[in-house]
PDB file of N, CA and C in Angstrom:
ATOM      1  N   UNK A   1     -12.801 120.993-152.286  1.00  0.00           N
ATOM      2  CA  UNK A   1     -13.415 121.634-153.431  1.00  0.00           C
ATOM      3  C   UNK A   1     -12.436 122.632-154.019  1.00  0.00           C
ATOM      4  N   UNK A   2     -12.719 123.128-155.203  1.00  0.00           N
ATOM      5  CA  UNK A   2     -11.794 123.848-155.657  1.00  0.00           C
ATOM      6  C   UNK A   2     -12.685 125.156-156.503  1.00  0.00           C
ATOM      7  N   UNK A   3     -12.324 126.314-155.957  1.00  0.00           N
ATOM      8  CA  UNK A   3     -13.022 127.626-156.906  1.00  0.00           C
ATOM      9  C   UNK A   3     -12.184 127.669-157.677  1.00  0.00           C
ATOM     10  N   UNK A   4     -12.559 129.421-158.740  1.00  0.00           N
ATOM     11  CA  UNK A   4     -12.138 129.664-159.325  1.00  0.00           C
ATOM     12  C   UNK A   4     -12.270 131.285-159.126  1.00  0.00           C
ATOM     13  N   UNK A   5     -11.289 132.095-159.288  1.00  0.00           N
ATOM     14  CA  UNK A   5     -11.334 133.206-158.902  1.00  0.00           C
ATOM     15  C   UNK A   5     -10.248 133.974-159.975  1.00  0.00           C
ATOM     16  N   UNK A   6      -9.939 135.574-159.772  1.00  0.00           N
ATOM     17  CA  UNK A   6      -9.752 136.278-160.519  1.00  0.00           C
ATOM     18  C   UNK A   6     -10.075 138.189-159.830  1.00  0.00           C
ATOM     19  N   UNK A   7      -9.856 138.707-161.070  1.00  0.00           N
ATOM     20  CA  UNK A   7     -10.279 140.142-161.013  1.00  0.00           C
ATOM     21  C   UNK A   7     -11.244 140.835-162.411  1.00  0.00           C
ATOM     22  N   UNK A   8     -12.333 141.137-161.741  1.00  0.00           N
ATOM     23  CA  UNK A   8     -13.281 141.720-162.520  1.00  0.00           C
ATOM     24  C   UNK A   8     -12.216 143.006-163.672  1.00  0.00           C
ATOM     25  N   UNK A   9     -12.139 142.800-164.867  1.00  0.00           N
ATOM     26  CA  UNK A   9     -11.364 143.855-165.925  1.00  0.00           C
ATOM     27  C   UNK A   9     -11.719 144.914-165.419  1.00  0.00           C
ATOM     28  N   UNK A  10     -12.952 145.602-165.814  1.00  0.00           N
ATOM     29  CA  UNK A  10     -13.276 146.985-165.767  1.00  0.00           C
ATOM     30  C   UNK A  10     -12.936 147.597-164.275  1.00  0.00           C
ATOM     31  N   UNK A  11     -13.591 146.935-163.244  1.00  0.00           N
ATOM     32  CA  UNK A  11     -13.131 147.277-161.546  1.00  0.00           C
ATOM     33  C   UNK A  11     -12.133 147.203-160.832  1.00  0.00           C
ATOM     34  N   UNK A  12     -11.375 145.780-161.252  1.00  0.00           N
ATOM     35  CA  UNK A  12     -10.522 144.944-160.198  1.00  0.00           C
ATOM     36  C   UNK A  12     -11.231 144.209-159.386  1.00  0.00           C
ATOM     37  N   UNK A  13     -12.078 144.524-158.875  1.00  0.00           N
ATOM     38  CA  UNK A  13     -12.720 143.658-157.619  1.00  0.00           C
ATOM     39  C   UNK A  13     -12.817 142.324-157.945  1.00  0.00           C
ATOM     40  N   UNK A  14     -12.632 141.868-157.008  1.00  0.00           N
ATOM     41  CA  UNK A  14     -12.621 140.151-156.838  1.00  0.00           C
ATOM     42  C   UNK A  14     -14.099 139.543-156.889  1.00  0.00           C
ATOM     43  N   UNK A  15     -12.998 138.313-157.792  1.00  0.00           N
ATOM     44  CA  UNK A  15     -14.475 137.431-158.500  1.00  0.00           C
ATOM     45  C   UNK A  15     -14.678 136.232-158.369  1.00  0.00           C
ATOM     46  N   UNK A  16     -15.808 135.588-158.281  1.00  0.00           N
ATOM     47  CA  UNK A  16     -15.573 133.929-158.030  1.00  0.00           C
ATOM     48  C   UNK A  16     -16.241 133.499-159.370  1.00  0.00           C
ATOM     49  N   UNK A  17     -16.133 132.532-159.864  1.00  0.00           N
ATOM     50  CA  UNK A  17     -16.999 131.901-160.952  1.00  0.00           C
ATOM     51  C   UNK A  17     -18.150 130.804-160.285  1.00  0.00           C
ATOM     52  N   UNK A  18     -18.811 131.013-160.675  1.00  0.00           N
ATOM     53  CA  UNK A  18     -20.611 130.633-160.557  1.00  0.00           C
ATOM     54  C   UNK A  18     -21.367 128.775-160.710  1.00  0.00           C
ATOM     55  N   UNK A  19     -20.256 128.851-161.448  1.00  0.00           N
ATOM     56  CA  UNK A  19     -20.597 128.054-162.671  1.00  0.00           C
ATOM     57  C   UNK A  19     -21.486 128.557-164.044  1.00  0.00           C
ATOM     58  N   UNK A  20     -22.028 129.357-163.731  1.00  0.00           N
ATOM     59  CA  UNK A  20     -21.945 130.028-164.953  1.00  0.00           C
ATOM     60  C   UNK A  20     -21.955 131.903-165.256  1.00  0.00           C
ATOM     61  N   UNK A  21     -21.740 132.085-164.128  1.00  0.00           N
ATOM     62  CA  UNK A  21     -20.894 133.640-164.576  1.00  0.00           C
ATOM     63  C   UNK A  21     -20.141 133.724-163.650  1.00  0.00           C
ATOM     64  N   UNK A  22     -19.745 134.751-163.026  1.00  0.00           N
ATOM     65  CA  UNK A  22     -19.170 135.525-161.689  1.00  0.00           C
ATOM     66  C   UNK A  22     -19.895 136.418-161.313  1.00  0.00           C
ATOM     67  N   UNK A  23     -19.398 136.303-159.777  1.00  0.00           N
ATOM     68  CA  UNK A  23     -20.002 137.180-158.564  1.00  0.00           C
ATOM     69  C   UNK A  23     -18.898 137.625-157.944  1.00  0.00           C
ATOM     70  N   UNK A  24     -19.566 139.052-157.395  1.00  0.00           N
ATOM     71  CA  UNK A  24     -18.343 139.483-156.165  1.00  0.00           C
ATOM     72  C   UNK A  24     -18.996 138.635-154.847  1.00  0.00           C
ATOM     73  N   UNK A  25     -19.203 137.605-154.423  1.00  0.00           N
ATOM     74  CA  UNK A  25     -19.764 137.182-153.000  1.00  0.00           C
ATOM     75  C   UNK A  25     -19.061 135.781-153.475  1.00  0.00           C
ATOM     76  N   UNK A  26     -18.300 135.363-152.218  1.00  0.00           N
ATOM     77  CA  UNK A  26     -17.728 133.957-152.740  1.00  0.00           C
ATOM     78  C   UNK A  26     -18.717 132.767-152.065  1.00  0.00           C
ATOM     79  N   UNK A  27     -19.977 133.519-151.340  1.00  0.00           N
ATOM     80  CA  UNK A  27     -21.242 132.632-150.977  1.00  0.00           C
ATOM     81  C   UNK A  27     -21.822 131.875-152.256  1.00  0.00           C
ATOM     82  N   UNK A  28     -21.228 132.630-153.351  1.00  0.00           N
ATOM     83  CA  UNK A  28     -21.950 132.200-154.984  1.00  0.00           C
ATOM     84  C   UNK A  28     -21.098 131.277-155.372  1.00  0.00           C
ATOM     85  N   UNK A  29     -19.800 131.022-155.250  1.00  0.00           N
ATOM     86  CA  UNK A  29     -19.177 130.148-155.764  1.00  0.00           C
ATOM     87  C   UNK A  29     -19.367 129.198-156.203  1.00  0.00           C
ATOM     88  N   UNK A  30     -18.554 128.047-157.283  1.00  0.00           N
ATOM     89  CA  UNK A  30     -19.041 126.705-157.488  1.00  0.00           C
ATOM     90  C   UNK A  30     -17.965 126.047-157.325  1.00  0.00           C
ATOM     91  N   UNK A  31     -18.419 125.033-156.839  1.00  0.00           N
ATOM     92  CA  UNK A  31     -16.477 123.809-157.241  1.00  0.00           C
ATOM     93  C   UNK A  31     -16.610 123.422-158.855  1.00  0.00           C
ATOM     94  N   UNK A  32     -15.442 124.386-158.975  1.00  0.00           N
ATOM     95  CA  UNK A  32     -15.143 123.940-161.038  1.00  0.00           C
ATOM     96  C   UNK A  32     -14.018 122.337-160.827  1.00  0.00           C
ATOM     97  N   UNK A  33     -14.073 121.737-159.606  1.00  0.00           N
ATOM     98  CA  UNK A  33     -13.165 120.141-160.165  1.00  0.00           C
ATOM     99  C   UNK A  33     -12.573 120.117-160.540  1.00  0.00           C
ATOM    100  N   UNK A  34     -11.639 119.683-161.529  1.00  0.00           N
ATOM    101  CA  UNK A  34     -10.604 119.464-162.399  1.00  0.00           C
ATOM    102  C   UNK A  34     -10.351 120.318-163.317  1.00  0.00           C
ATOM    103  N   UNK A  35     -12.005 120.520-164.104  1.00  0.00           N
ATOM    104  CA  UNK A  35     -11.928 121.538-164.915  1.00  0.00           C
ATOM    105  C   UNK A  35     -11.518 122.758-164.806  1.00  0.00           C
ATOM    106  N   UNK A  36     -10.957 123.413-163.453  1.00  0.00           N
ATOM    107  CA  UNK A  36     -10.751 125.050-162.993  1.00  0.00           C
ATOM    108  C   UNK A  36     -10.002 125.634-164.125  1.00  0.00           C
ATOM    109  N   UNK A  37      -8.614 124.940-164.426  1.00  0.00           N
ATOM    110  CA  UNK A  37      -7.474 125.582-165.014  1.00  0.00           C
ATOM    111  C   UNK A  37      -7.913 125.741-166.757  1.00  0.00           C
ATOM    112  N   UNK A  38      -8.258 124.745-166.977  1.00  0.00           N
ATOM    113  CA  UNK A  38      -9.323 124.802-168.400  1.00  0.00           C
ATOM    114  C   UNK A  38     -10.491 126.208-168.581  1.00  0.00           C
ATOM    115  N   UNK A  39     -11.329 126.268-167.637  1.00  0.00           N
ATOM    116  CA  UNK A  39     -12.115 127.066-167.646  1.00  0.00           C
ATOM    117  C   UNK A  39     -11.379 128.103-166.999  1.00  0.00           C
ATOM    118  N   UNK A  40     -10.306 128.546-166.576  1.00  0.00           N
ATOM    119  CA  UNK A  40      -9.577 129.843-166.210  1.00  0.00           C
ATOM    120  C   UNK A  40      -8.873 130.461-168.037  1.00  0.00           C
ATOM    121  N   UNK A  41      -8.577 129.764-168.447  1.00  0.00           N
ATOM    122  CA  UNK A  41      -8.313 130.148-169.606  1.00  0.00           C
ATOM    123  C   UNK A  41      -9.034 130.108-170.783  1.00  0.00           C
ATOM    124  N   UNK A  42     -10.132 129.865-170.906  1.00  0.00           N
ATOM    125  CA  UNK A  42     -11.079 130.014-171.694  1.00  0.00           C
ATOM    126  C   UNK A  42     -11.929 131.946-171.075  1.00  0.00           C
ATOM    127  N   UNK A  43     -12.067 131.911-169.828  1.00  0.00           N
ATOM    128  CA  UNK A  43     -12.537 133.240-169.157  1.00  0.00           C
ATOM    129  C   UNK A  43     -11.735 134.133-169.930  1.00  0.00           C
ATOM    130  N   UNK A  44     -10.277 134.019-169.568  1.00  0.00           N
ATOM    131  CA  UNK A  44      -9.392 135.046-169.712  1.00  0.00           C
ATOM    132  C   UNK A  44      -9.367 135.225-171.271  1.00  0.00           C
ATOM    133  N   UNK A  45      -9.489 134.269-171.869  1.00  0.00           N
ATOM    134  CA  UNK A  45      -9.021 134.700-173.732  1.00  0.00           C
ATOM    135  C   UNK A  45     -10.588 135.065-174.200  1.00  0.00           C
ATOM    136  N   UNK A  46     -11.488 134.995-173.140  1.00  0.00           N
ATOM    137  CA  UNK A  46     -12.592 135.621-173.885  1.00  0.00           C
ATOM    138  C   UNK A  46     -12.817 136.956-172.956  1.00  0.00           C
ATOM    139  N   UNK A  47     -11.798 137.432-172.062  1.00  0.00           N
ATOM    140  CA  UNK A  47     -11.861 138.915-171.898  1.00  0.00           C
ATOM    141  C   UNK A  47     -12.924 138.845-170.555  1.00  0.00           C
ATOM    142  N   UNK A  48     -13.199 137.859-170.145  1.00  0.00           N
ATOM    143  CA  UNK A  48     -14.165 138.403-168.673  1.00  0.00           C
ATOM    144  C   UNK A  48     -13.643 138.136-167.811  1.00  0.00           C
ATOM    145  N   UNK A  49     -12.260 138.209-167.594  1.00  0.00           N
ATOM    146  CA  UNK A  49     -11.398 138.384-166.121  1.00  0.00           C
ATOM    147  C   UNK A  49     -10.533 137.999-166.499  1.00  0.00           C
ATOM    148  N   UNK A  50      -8.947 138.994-165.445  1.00  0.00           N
ATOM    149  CA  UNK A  50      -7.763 139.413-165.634  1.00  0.00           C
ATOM    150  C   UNK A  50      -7.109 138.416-164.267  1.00  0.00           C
ATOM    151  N   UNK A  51      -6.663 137.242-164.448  1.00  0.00           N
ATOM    152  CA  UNK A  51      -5.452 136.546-163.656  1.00  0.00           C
ATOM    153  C   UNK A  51      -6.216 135.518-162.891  1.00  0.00           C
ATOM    154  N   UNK A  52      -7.003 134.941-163.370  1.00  0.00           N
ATOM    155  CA  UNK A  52      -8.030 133.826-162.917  1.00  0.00           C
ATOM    156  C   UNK A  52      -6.934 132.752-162.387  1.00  0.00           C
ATOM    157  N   UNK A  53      -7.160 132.391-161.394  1.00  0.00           N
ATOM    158  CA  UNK A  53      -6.562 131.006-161.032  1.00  0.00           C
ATOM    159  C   UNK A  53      -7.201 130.313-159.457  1.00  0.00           C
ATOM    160  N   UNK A  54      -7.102 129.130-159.640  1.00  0.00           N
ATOM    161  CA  UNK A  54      -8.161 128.169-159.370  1.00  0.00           C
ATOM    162  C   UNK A  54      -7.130 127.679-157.532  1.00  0.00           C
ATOM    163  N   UNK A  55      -7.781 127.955-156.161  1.00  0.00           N
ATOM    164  CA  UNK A  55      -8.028 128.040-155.037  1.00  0.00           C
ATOM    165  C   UNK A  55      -8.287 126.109-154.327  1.00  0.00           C
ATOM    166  N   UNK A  56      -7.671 126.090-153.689  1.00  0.00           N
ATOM    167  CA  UNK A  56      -8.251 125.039-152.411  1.00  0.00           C
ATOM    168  C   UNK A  56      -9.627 125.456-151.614  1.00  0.00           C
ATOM    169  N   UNK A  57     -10.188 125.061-151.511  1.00  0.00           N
ATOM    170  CA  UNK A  57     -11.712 125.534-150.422  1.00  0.00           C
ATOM    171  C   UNK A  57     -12.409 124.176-149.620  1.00  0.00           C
ATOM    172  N   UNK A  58     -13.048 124.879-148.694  1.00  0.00           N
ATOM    173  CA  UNK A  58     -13.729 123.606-148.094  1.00  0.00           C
ATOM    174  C   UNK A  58     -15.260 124.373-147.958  1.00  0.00           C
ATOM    175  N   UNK A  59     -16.301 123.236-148.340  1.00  0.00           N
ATOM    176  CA  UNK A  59     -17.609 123.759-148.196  1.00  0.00           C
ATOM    177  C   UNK A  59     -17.996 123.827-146.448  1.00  0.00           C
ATOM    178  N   UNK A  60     -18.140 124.794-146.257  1.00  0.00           N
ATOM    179  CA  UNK A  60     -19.304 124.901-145.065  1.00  0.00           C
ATOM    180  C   UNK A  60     -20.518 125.104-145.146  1.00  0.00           C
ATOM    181  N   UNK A  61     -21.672 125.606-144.260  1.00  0.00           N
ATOM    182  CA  UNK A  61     -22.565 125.478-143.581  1.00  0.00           C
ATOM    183  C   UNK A  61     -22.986 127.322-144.977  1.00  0.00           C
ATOM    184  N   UNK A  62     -21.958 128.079-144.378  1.00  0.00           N
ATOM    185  CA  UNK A  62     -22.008 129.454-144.336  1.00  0.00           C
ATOM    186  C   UNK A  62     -21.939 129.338-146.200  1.00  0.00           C
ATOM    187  N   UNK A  63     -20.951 128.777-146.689  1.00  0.00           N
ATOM    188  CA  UNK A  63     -20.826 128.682-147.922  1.00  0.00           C
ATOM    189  C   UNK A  63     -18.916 128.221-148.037  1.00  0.00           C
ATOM    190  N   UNK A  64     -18.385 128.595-149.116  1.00  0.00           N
ATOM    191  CA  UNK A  64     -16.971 127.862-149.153  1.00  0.00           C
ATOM    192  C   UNK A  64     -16.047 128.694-148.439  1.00  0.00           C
ATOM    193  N   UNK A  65     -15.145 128.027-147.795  1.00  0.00           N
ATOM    194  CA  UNK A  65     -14.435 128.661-146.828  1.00  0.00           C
ATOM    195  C   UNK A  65     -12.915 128.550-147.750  1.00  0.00           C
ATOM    196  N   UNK A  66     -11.704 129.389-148.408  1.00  0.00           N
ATOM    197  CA  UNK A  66     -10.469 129.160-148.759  1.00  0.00           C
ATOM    198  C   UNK A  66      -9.703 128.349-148.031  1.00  0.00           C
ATOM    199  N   UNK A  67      -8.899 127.827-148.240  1.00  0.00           N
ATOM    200  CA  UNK A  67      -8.322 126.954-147.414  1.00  0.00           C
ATOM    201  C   UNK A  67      -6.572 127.859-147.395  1.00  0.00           C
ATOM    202  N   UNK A  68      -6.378 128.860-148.036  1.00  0.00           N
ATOM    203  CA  UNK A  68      -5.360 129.520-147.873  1.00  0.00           C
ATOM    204  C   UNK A  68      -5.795 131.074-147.529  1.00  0.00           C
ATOM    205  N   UNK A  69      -5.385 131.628-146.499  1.00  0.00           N
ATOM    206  CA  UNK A  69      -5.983 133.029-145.684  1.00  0.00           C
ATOM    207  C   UNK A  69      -5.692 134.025-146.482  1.00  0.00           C
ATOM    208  N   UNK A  70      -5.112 134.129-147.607  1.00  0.00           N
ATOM    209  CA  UNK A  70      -4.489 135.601-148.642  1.00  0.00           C
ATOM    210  C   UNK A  70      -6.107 135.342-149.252  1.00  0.00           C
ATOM    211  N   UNK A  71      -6.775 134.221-149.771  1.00  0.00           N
ATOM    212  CA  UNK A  71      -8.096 133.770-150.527  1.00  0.00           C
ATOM    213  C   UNK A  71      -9.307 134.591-149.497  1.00  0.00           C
ATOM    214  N   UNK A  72      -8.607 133.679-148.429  1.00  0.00           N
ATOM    215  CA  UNK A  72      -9.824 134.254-147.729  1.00  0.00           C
ATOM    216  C   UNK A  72     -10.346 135.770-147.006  1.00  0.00           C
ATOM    217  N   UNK A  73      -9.101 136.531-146.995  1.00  0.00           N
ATOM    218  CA  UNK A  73      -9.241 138.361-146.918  1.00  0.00           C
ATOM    219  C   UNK A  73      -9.715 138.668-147.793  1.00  0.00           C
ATOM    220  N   UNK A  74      -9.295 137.835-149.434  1.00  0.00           N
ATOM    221  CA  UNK A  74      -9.425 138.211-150.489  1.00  0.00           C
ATOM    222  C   UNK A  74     -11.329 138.221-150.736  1.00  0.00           C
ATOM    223  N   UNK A  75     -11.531 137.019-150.360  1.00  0.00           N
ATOM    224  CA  UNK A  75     -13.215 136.838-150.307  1.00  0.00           C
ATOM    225  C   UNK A  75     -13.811 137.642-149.383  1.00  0.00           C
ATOM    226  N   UNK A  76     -13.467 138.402-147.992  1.00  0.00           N
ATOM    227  CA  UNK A  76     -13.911 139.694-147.580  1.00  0.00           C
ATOM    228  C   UNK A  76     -14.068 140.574-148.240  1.00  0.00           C
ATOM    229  N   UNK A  77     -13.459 141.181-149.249  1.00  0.00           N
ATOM    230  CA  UNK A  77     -13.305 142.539-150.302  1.00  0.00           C
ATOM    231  C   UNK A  77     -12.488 143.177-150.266  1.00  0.00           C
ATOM    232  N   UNK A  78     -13.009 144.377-150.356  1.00  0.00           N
ATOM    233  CA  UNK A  78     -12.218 145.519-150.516  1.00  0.00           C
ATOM    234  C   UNK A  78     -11.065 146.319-149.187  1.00  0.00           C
ATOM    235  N   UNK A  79     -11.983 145.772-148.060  1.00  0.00           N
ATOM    236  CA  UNK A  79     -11.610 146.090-146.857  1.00  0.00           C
ATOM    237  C   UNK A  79     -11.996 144.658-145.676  1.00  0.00           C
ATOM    238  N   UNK A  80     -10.998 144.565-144.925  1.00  0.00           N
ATOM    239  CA  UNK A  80     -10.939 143.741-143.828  1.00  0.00           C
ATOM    240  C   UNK A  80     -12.172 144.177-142.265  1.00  0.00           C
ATOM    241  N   UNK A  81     -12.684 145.328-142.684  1.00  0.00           N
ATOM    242  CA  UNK A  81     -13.579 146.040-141.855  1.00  0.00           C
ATOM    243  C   UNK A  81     -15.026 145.711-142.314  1.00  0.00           C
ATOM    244  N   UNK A  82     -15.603 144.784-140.845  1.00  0.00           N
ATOM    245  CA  UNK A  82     -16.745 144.273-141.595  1.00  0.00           C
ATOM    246  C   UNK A  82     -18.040 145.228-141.877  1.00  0.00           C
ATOM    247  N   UNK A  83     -17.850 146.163-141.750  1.00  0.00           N
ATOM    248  CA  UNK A  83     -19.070 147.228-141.908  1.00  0.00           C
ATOM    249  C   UNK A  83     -18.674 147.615-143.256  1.00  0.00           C
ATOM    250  N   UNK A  84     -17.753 147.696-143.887  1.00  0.00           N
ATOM    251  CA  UNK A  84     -17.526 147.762-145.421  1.00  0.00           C
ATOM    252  C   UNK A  84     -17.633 147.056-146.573  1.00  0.00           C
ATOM    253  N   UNK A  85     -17.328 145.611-145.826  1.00  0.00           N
ATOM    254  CA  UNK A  85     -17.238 144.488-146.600  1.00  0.00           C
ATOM    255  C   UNK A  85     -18.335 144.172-147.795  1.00  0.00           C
ATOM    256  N   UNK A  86     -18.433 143.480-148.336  1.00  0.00           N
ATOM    257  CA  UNK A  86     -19.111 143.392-150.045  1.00  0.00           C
ATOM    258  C   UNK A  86     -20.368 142.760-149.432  1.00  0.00           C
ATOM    259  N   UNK A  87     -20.423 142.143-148.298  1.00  0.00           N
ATOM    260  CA  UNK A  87     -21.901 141.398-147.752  1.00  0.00           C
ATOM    261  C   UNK A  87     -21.607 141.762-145.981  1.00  0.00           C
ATOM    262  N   UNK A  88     -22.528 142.900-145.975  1.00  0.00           N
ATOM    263  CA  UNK A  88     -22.029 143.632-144.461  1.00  0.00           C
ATOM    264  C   UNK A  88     -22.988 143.027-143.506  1.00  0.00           C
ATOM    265  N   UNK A  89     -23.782 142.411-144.502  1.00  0.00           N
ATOM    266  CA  UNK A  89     -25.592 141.364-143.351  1.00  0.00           C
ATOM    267  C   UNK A  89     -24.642 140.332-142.721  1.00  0.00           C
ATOM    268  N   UNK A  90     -23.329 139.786-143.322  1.00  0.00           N
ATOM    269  CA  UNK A  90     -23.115 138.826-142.767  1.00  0.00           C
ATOM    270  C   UNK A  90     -22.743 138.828-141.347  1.00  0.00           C
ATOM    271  N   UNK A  91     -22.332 137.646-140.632  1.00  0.00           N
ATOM    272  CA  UNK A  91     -21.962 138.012-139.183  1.00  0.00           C
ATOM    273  C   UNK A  91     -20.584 138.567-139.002  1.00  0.00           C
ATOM    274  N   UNK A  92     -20.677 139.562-137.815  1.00  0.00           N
ATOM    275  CA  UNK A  92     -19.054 140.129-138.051  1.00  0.00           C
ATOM    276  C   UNK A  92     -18.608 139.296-137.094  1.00  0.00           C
ATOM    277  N   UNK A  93     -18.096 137.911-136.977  1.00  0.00           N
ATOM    278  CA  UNK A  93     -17.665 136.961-136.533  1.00  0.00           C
ATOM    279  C   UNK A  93     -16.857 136.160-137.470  1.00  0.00           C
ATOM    280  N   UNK A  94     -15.867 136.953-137.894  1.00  0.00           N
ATOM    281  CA  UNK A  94     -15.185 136.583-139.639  1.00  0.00           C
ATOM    282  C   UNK A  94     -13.959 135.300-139.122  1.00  0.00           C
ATOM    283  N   UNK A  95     -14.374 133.737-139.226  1.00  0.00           N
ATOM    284  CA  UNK A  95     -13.020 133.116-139.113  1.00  0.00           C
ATOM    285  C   UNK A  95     -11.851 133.252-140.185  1.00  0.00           C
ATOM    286  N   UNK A  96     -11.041 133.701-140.475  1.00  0.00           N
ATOM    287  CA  UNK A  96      -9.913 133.830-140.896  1.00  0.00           C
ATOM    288  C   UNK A  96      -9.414 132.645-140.590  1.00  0.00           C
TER     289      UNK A  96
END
């Protein structure tokens, strides 16, 4: 599968696309297919996220897993510490 990701303008914080908006939780994600790089530049020239570009992933159980580990710290948040993290309910059993 393939996301689509980026940085929220106003925050920075990391974003996934929805299929039809963005979320900071990459549990929300959608596989954008082929279309990623198309719809990364349509986001960006309409101003709702700064450096969008489109990820390897594999669906799990839990939700999409990155298939490259810089993606997947990146889908933790702000911090690698799971009591901080953007979804702290989740299990702190984080495969990296």
């Amino acid at each position: 599968m393939k996301l689509l990701t980026g940085n929220d303008l106003p925050t920075g914080d990391v974003i996934w696309w929805t299929g039809s908006g963005w979320s900071r939780h990459i549990a929300e994600a959608a596989d954008v297919g082929a279309e990623g790089e198309a719809l990364a530049k349509l986001e960006e020239a309409a101003r709702r996220v700064n450096g969008p570009y489109v990820i390897e992933a594999t669906a799990t159980p839990q939700g999409p897993r990155p298939a490259h580990i810089k993606d997947r710290v990146r889908a933790l948040g702000p911090t690698v510490r799971m009591d901080l993290t953007l979804a702290p309910e989740a299990s702190p059993q984080v495969v990296l």
